[in-house]
C-alpha atoms as a PDB file:
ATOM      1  CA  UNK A   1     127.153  57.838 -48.700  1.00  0.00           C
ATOM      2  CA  UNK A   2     129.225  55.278 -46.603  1.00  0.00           C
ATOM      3  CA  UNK A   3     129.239  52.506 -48.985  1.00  0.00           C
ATOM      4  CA  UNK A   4     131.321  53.789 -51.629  1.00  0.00           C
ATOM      5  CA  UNK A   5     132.443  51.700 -54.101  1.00  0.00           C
ATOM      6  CA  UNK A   6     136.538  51.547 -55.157  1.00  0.00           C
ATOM      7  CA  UNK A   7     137.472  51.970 -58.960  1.00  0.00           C
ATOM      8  CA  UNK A   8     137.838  47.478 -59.039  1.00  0.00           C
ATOM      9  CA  UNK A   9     134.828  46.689 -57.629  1.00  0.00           C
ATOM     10  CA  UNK A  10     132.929  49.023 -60.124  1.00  0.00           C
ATOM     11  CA  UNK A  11     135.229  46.940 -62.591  1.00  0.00           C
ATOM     12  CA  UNK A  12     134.656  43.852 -61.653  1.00  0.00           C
ATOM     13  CA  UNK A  13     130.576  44.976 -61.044  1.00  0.00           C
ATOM     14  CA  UNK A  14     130.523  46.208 -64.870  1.00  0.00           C
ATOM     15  CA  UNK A  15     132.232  42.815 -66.484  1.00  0.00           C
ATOM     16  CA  UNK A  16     130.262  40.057 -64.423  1.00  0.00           C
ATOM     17  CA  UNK A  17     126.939  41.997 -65.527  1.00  0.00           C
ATOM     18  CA  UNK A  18     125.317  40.467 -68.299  1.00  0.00           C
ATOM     19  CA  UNK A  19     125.459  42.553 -71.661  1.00  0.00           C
ATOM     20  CA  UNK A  20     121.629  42.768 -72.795  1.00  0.00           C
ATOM     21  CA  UNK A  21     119.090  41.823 -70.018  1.00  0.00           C
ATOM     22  CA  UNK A  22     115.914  40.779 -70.379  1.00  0.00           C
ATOM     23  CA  UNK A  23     113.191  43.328 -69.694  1.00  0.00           C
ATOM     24  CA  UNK A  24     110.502  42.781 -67.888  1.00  0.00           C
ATOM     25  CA  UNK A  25     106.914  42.455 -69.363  1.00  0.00           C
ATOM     26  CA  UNK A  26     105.747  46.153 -67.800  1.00  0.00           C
ATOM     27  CA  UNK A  27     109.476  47.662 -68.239  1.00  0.00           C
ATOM     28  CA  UNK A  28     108.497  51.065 -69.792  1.00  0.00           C
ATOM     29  CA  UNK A  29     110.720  53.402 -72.376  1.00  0.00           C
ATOM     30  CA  UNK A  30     112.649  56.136 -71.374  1.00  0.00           C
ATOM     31  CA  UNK A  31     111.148  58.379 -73.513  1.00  0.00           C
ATOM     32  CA  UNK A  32     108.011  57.374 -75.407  1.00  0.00           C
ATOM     33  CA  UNK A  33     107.974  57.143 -79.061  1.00  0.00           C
ATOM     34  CA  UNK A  34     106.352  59.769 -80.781  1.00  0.00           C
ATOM     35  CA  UNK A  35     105.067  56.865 -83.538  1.00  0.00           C
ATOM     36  CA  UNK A  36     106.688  56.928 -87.077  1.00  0.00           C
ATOM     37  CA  UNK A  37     108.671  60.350 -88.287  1.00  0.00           C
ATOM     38  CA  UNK A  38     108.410  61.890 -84.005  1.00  0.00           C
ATOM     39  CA  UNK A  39     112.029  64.005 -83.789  1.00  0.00           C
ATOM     40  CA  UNK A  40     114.690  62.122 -82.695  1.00  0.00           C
ATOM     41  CA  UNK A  41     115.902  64.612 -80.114  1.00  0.00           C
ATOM     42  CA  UNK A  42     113.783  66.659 -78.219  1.00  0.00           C
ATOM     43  CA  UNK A  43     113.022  70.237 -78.683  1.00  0.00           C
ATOM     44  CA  UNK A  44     114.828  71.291 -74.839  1.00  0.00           C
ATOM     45  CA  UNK A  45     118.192  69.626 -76.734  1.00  0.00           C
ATOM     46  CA  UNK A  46     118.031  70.922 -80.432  1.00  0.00           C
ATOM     47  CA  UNK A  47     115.394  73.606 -81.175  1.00  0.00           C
ATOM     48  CA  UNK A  48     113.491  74.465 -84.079  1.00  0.00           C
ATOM     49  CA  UNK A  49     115.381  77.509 -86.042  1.00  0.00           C
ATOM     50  CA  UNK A  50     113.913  81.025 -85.374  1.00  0.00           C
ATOM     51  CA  UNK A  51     112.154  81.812 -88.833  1.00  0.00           C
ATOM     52  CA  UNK A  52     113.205  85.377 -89.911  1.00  0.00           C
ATOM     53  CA  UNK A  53     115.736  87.353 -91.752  1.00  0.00           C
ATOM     54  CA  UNK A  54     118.914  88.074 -89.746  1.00  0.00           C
ATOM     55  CA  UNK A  55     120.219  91.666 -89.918  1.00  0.00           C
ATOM     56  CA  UNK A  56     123.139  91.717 -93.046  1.00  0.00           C
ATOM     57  CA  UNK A  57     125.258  94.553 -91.051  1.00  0.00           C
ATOM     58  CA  UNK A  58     126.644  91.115 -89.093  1.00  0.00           C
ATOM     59  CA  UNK A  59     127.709  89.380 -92.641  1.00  0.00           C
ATOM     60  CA  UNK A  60     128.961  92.755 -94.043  1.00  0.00           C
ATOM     61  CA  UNK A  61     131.199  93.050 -90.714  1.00  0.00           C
ATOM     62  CA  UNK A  62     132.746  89.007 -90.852  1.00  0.00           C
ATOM     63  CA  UNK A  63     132.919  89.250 -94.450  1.00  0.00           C
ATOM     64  CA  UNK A  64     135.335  92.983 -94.318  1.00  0.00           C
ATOM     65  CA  UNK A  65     137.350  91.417 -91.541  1.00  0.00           C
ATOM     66  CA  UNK A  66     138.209  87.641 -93.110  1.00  0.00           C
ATOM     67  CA  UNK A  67     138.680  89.933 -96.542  1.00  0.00           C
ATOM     68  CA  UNK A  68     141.196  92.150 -94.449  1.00  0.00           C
ATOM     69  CA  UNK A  69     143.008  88.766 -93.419  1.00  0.00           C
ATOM     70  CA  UNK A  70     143.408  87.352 -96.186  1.00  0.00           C
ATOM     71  CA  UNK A  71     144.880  90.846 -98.092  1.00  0.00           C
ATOM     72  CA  UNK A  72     147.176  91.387 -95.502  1.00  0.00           C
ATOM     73  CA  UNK A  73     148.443  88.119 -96.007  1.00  0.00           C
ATOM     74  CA  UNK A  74     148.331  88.027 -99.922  1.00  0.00           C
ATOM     75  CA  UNK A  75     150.519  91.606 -99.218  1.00  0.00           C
ATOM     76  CA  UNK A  76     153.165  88.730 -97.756  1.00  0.00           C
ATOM     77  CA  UNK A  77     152.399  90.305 -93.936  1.00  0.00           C
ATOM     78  CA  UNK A  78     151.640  88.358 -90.782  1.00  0.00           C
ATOM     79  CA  UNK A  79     148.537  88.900 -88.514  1.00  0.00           C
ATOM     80  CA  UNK A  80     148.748  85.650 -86.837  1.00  0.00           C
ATOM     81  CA  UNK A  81     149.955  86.843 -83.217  1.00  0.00           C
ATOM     82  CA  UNK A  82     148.550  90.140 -83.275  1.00  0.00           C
ATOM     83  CA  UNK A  83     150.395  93.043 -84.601  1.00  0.00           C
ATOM     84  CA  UNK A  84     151.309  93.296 -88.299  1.00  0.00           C
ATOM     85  CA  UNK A  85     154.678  91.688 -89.481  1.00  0.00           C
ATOM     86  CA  UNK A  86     156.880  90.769 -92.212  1.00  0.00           C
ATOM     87  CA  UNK A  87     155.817  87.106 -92.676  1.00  0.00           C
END
């Protein structure tokens, strides 16, 4: 890793390059097309959602504490840095 380039000559690489290319006759894709409707990201980046009912305990438990919030502020308190205040 001797011939490291500086910060200009990366610029000055980057603006003389020409902006589209041609492409060789045998170039390849990076990733092949799945033909018309294939995902547009693959499945390692964005997977499928897991099919199933999620427990409600979890939405019971976000819903009390949000509801809690917002009371305690309706009730003119603050809970904003912790303990419970006159707002």
């Amino acid at each position: 890793m001797t011939d490291l380039l500086s910060d200009q000559e990366l610029a000055a690489l980057a603006l003389a390059a020409a902006a589209d290319p041609p492409l060789d006759d045998d170039a390849v894709p990076i990733r092949p097309l799945d033909g018309p409707g294939g995902a547009l990201l693959p499945d390692w980046y964005m997977p499928a959602p897991m099919a199933g009912a999620r427990p409600g305990w979890r939405r019971r438990v976000a819903i009390g504490v949000v509801s809690a919030i917002l009371l305690i502020n309706a009730a003119g308190l603050c809970v904003t840095y912790g303990p419970v205040t006159f707002g």
